[in-house]
N, C-alpha and C. Protein backbone atom coordinates (compact mmCIF):
# COMPACT_ATOMS: atom_id res chain seq x y z
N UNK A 1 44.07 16.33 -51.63
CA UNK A 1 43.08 15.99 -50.67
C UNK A 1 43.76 15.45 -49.41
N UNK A 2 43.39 15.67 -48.29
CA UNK A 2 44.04 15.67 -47.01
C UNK A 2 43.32 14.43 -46.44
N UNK A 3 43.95 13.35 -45.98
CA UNK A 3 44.06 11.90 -45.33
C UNK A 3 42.70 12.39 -44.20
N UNK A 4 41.55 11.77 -44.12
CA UNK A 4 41.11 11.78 -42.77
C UNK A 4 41.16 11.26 -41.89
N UNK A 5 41.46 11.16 -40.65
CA UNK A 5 41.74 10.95 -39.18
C UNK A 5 40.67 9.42 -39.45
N UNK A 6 41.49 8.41 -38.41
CA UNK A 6 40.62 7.71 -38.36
C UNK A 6 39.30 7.54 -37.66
N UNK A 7 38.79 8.40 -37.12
CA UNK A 7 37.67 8.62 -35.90
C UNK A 7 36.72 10.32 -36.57
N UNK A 8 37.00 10.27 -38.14
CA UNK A 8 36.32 11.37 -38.23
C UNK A 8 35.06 10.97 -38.36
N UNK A 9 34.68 10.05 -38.48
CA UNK A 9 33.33 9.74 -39.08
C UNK A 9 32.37 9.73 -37.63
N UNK A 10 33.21 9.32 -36.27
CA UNK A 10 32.50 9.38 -35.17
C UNK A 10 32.53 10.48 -34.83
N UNK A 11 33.56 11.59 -35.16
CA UNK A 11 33.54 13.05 -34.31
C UNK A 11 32.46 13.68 -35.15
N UNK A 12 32.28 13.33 -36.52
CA UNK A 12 31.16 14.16 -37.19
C UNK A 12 29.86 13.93 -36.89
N UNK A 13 29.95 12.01 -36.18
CA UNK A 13 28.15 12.00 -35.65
C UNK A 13 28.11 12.39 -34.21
N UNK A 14 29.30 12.73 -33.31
CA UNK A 14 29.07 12.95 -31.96
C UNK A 14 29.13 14.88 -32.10
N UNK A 15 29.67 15.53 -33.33
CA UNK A 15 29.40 16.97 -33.64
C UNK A 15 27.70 17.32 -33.70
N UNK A 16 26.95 16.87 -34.19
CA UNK A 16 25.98 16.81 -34.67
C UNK A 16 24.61 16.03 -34.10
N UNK A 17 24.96 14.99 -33.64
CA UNK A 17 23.74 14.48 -32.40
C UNK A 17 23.98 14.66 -31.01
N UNK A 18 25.52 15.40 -30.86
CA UNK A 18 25.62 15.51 -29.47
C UNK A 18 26.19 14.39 -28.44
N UNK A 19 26.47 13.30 -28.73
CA UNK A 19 26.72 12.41 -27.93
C UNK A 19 27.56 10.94 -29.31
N UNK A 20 27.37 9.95 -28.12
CA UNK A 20 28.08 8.82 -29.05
C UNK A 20 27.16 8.04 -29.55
N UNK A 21 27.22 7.30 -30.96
CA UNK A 21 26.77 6.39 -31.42
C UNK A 21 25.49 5.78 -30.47
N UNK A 22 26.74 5.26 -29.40
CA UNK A 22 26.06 4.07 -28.37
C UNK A 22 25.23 4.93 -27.71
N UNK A 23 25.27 6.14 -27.78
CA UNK A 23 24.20 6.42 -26.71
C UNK A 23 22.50 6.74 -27.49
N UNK A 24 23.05 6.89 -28.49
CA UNK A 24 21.99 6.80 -29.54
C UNK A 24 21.25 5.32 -29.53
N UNK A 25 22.01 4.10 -29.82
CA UNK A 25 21.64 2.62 -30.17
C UNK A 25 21.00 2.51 -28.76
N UNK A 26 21.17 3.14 -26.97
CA UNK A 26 20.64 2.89 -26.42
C UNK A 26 19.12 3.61 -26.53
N UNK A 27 19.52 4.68 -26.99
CA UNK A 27 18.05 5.41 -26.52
C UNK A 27 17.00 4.80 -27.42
N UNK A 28 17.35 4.40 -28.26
CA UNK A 28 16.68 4.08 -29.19
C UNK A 28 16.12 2.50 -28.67
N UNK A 29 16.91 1.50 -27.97
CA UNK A 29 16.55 0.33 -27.85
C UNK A 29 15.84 0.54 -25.83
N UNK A 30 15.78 1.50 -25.10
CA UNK A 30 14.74 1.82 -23.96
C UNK A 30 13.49 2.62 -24.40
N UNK A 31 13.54 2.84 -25.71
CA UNK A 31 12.29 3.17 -26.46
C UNK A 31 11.63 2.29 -26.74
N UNK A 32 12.53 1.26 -27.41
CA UNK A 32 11.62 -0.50 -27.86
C UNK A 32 10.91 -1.07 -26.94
N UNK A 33 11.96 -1.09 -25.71
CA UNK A 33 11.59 -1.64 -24.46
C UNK A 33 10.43 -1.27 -23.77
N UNK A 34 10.36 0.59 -24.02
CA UNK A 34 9.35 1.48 -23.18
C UNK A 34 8.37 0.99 -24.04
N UNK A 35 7.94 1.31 -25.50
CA UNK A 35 7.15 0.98 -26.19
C UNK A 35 6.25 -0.92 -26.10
N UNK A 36 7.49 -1.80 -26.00
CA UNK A 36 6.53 -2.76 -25.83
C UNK A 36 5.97 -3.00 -24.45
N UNK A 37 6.75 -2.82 -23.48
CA UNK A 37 6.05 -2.51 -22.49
C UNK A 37 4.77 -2.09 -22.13
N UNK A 38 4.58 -0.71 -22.86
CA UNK A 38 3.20 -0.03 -23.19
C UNK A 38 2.22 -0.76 -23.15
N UNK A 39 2.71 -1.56 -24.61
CA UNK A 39 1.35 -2.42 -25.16
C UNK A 39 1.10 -3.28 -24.87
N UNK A 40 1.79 -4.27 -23.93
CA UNK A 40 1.83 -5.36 -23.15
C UNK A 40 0.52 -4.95 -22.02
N UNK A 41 1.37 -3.75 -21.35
CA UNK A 41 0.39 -3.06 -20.30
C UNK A 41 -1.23 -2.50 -20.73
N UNK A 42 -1.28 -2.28 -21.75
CA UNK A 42 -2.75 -1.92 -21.98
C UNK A 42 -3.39 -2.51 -22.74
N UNK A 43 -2.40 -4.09 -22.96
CA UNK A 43 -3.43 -5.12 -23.55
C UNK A 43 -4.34 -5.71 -22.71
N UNK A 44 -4.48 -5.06 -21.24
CA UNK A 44 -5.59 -4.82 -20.23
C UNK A 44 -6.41 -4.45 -20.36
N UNK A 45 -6.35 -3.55 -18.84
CA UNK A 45 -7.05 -2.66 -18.79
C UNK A 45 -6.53 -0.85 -19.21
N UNK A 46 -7.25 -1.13 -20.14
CA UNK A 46 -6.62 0.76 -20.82
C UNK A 46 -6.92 1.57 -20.13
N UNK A 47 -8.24 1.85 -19.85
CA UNK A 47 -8.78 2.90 -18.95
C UNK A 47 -8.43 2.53 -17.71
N UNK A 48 -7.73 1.76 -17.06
CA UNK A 48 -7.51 1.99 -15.46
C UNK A 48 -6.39 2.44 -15.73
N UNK A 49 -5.16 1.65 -16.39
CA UNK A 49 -4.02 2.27 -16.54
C UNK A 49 -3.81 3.77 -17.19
N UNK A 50 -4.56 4.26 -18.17
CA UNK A 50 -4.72 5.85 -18.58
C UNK A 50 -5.00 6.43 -17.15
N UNK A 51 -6.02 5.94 -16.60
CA UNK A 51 -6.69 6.90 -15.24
C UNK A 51 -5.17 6.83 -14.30
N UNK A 52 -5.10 5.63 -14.35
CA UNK A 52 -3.65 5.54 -13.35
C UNK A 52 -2.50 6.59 -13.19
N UNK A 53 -2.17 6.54 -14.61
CA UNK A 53 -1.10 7.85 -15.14
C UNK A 53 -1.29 8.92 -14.95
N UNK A 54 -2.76 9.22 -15.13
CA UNK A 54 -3.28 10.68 -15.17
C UNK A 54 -3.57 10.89 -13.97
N UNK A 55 -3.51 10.58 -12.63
CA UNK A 55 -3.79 10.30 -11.30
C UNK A 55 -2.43 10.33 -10.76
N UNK A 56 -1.27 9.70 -11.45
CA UNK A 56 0.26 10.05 -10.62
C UNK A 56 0.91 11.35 -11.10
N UNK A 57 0.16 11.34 -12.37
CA UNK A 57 0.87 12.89 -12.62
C UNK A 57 -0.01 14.17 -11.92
N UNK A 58 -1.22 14.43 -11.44
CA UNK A 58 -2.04 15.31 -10.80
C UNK A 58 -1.30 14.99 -9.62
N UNK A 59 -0.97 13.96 -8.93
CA UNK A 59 -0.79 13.78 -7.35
C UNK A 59 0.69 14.28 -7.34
N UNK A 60 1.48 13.94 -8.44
CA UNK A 60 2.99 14.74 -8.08
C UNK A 60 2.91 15.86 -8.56
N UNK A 61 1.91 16.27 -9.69
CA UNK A 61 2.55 17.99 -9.91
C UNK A 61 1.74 18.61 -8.98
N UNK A 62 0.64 18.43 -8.22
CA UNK A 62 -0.50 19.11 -7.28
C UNK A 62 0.01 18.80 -5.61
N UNK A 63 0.36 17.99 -5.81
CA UNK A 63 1.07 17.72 -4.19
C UNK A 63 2.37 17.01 -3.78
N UNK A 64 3.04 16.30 -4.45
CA UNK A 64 3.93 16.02 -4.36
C UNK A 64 5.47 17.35 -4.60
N UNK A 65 5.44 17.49 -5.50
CA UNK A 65 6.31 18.50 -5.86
C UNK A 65 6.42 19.81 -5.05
N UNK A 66 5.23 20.55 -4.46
CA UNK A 66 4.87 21.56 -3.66
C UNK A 66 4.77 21.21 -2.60
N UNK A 67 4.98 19.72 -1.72
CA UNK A 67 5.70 19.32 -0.87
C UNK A 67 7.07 19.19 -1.02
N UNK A 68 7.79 18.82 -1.52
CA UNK A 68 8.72 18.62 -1.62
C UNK A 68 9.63 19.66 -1.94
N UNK A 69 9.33 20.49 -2.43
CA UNK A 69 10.26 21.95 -2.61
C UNK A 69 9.89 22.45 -1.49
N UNK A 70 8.55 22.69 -0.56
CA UNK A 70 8.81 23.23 0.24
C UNK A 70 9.87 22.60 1.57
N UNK A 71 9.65 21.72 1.78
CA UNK A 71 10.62 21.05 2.65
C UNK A 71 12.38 21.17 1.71
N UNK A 72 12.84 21.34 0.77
CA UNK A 72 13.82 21.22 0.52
C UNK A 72 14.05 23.04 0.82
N UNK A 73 13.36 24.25 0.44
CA UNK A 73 13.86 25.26 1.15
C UNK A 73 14.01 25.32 2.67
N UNK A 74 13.30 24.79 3.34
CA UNK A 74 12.76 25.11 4.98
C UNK A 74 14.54 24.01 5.09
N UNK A 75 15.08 22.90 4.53
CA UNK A 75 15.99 22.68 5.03
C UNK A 75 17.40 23.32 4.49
N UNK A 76 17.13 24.00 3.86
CA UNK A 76 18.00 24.87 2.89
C UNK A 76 18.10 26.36 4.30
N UNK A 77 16.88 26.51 4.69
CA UNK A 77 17.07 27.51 5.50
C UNK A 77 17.46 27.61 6.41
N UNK A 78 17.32 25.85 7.34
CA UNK A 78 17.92 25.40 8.58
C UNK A 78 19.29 25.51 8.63
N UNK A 79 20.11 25.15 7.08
CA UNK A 79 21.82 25.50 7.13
C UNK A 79 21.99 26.88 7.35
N UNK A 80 21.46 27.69 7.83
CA UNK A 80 22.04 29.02 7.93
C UNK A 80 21.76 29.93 6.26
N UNK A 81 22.78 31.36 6.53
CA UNK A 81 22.67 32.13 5.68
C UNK A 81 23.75 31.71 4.58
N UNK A 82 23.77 32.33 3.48
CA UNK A 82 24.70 31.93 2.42
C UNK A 82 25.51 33.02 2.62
N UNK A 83 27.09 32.48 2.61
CA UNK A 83 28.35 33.05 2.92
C UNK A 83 28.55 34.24 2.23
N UNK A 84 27.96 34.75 0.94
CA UNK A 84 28.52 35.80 0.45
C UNK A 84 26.86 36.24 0.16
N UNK A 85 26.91 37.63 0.16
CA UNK A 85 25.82 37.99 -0.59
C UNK A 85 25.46 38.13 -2.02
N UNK A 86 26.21 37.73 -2.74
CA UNK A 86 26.63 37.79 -4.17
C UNK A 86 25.85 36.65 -4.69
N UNK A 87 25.03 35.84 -3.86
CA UNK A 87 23.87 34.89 -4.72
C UNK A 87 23.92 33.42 -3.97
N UNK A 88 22.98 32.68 -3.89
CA UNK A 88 23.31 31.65 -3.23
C UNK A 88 24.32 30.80 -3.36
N UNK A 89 25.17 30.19 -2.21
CA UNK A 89 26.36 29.47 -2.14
C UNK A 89 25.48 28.00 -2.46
N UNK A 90 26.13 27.11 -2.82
CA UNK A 90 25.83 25.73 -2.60
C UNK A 90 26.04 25.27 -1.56
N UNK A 91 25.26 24.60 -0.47
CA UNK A 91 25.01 24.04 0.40
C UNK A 91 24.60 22.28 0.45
N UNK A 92 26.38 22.00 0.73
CA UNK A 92 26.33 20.17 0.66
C UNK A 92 25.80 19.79 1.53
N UNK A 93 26.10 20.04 3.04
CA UNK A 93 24.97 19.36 3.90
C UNK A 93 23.98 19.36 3.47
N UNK A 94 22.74 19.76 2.76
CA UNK A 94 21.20 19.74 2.70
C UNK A 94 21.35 18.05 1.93
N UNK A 95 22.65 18.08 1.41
CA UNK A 95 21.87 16.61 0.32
C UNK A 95 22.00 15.36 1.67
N UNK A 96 23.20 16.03 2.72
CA UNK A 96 23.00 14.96 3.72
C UNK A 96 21.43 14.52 4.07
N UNK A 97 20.55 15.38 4.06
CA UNK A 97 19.45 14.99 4.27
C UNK A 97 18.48 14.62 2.63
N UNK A 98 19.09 15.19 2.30
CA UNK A 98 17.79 14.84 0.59
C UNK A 98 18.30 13.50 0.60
N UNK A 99 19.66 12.77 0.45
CA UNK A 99 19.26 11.63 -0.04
C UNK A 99 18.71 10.58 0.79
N UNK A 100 18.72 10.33 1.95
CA UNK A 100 18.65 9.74 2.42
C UNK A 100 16.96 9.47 2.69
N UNK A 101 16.86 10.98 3.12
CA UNK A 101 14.82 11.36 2.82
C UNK A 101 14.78 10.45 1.63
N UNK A 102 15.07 10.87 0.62
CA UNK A 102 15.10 10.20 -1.01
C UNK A 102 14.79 8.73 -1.14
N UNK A 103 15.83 8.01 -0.70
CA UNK A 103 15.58 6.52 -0.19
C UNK A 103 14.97 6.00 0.73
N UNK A 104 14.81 6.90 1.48
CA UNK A 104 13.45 6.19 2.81
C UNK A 104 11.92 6.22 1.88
N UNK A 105 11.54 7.68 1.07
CA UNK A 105 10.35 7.70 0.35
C UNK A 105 10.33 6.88 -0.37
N UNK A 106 11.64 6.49 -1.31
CA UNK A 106 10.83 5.69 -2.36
C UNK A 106 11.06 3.95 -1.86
N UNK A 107 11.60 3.42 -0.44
CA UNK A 107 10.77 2.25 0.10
C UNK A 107 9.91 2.69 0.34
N UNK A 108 9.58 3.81 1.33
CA UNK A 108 8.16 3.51 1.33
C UNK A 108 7.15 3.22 0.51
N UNK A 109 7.10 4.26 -1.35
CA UNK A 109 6.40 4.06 -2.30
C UNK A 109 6.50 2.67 -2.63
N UNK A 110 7.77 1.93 -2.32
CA UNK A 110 7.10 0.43 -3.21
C UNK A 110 6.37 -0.09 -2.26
N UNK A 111 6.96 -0.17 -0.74
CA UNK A 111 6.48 -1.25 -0.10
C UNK A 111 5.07 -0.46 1.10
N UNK A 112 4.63 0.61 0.58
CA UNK A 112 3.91 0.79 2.07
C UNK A 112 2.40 0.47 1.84
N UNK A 113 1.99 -0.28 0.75
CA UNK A 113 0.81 -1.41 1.25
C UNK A 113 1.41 -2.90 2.41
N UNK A 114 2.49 -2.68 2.74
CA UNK A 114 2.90 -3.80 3.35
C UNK A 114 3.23 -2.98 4.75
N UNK A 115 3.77 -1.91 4.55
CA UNK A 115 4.54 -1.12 5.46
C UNK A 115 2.49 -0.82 6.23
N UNK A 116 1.97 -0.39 5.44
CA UNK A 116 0.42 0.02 6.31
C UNK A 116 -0.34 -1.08 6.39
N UNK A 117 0.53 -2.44 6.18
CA UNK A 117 -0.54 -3.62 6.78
C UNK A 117 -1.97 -3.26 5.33
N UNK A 118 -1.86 -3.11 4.40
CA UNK A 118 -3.33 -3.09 3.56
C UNK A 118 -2.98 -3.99 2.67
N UNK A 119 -2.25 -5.41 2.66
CA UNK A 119 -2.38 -6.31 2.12
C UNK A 119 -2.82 -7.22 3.05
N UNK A 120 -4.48 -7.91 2.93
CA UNK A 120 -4.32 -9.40 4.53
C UNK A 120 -3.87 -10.55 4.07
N UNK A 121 -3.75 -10.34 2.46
CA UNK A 121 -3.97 -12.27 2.02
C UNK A 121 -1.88 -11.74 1.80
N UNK A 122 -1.09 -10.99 2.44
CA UNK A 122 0.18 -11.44 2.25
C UNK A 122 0.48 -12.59 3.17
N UNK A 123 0.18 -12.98 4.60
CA UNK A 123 0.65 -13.83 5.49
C UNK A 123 0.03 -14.85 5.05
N UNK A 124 -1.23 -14.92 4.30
CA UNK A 124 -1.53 -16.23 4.03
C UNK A 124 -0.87 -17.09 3.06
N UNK A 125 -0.31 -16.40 1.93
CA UNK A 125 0.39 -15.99 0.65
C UNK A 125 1.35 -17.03 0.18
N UNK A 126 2.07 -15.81 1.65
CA UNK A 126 3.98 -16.32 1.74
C UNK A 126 4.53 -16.88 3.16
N UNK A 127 3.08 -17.34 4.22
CA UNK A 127 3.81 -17.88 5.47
C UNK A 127 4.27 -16.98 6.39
N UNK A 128 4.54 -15.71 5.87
CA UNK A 128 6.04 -14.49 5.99
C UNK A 128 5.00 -13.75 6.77
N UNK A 129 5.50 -13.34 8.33
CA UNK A 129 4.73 -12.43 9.35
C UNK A 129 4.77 -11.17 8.13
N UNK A 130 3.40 -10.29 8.22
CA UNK A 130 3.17 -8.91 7.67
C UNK A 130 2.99 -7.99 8.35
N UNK A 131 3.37 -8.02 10.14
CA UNK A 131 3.74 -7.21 10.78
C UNK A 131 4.66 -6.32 11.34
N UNK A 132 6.25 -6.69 10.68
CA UNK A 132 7.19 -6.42 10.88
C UNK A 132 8.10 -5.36 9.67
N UNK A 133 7.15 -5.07 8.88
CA UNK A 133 7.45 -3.92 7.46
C UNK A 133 7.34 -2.47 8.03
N UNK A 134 6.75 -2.02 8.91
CA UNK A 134 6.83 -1.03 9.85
C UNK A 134 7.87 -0.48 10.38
N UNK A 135 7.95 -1.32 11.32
CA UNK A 135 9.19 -1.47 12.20
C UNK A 135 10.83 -1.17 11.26
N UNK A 136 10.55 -2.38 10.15
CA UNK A 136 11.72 -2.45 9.22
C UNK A 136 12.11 -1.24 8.72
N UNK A 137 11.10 -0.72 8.05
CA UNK A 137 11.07 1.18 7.18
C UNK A 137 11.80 2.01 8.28
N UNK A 138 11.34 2.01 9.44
CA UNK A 138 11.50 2.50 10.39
C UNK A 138 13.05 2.76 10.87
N UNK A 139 13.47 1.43 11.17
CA UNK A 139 15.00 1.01 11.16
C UNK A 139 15.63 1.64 9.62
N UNK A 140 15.85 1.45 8.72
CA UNK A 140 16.50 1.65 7.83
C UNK A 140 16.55 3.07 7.53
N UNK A 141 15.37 3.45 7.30
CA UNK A 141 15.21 4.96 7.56
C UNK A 141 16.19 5.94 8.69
N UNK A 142 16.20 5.24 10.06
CA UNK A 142 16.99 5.57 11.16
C UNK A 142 18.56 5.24 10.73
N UNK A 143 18.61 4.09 10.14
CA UNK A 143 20.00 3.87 9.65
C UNK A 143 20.60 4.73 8.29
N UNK A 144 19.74 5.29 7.30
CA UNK A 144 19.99 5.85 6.35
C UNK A 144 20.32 7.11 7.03
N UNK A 145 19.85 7.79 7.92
CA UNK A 145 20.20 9.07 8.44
C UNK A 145 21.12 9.21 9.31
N UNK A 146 21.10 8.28 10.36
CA UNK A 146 22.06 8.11 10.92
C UNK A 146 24.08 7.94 10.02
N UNK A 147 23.92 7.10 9.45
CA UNK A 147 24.97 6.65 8.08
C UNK A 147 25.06 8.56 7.39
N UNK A 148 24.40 8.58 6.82
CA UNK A 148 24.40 10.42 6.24
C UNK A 148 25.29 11.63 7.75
N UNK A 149 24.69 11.46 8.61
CA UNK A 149 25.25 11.92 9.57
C UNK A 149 26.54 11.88 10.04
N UNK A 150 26.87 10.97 9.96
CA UNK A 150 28.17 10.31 10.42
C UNK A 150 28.84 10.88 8.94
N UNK A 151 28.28 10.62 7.59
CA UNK A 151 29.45 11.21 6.60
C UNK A 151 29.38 12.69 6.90
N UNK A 152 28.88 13.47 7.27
CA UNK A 152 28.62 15.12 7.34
C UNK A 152 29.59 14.99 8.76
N UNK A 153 29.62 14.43 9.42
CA UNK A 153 30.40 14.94 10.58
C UNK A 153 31.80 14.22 10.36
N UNK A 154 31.83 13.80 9.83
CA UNK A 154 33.39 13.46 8.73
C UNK A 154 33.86 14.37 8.22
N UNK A 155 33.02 14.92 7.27
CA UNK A 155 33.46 15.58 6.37
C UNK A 155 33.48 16.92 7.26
N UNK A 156 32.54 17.66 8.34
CA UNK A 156 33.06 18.62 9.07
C UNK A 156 34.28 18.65 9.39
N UNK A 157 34.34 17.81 10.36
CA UNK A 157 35.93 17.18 10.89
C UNK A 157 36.96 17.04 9.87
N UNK A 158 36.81 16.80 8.82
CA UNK A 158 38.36 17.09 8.33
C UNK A 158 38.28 18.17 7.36
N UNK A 159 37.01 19.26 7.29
CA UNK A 159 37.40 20.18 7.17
C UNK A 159 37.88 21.09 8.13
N UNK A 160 37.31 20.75 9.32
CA UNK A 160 38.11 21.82 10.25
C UNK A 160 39.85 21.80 10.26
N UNK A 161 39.92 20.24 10.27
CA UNK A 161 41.16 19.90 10.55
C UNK A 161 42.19 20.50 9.27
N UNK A 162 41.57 20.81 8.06
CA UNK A 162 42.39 21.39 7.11
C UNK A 162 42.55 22.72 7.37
N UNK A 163 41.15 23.01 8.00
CA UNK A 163 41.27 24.64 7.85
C UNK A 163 42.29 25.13 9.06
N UNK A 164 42.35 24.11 10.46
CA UNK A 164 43.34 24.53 10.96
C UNK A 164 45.19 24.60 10.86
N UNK A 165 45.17 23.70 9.88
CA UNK A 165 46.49 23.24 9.40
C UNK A 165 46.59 24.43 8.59
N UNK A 166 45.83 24.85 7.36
CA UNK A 166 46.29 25.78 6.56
C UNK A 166 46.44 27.43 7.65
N UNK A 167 45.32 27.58 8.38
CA UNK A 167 45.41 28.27 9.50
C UNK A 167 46.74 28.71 10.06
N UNK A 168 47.52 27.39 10.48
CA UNK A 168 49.33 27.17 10.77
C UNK A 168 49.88 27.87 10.17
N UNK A 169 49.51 27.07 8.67
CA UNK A 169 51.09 27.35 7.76
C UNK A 169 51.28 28.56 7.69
N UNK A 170 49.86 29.36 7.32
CA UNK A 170 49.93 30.79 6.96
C UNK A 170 50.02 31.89 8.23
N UNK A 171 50.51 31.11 9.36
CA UNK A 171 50.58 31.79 10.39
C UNK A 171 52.32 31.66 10.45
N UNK A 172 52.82 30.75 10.72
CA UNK A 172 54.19 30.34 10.32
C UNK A 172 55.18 30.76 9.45
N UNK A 173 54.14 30.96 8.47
CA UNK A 173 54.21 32.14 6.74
C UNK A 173 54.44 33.54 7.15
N UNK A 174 53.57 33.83 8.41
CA UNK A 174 53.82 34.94 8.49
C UNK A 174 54.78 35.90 9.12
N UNK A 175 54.97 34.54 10.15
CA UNK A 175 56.59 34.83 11.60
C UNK A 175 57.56 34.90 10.55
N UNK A 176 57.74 34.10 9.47
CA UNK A 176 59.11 33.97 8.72
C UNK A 176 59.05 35.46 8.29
N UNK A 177 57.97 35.97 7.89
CA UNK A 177 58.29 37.11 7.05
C UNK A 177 58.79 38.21 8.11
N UNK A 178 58.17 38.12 9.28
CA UNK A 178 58.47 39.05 10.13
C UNK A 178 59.70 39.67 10.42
């Protein structure tokens, strides 16, 4: 009988569930978490929170999503054509803009009862002006794109700058051979 490895017992549960132990003990313990959560939450109101769910999932698969793909082709189309005809190229600039879109939407989703002024009792609340969440989205948003921009024109720039260097060598490459 042949000695087994000391790690066979983990390669036989990561053969077979696909992953490690730990990723198992997690999924299993954001289940506990998801689960009590649940029941915490609908030791409420059940029917607002059911309606709730069933109301974010109609609004993202009915309009959200069919916004959002369409704007992710229309900026897919703004980069130009794809370099080979042999099937679409991947196109990194577009995420210059997805993520940043990405993080401007979802401040807005937490904060734009504040951002649209439809909270009145916040200034009474917290003291804290509730006119200036606008403005703020606004700025950051400008700064998130702006910041994205500046990495895309980085990253242009020292691709050109490679492509002209390799440009050289293989020009240099080519006098020698001459």
């Amino acid at each position: 009988m042949r000695p087994r490895p000391p790690h066979a017992g983990t390669n036989t549960f990561r053969r077979r569930y696909g992953a490690s132990p730990l990723h198992l003990l997690l999924v299993l313990a954001s289940f506990a978490l998801a689960g009590y959560a649940g029941v915490r939450l609908l030791d409420g109101d059940t029917v607002g929170v059911a309606l709730w769910f069933v109301g974010a999932a109609l609004l993202h698969d009915l309009v959200l999503l069919p916004l959002y793909s369409v704007t992710d082709r229309a900026a897919q189309a703004l980069f130009g054509p794809t370099p080979d005809a042999g099937g679409p190229a991947p196109r990194v600039s577009v995420n210059h803009i997805r993520v940043p879109g990405f993080v401007s939407a979802v401040l807005l989703l937490v904060w734009w009862p504040l951002i649209f002024r439809q909270v009145d009792h916040f200034t009474a609340s917290t003291a804290l002006p509730a006119d200036v969440f606008l403005a703020r989205w606004l700025l950051i948003t400008a700064a998130l794109f702006a910041t994205s921009a500046a990495v895309l024109l980085l990253r242009m720039w020292r691709g050109t700058r490679e492509n002209r260097r390799t440009a050289r060598t293989q020009t240099r490459a080519g006098r020698a051979t001459d």
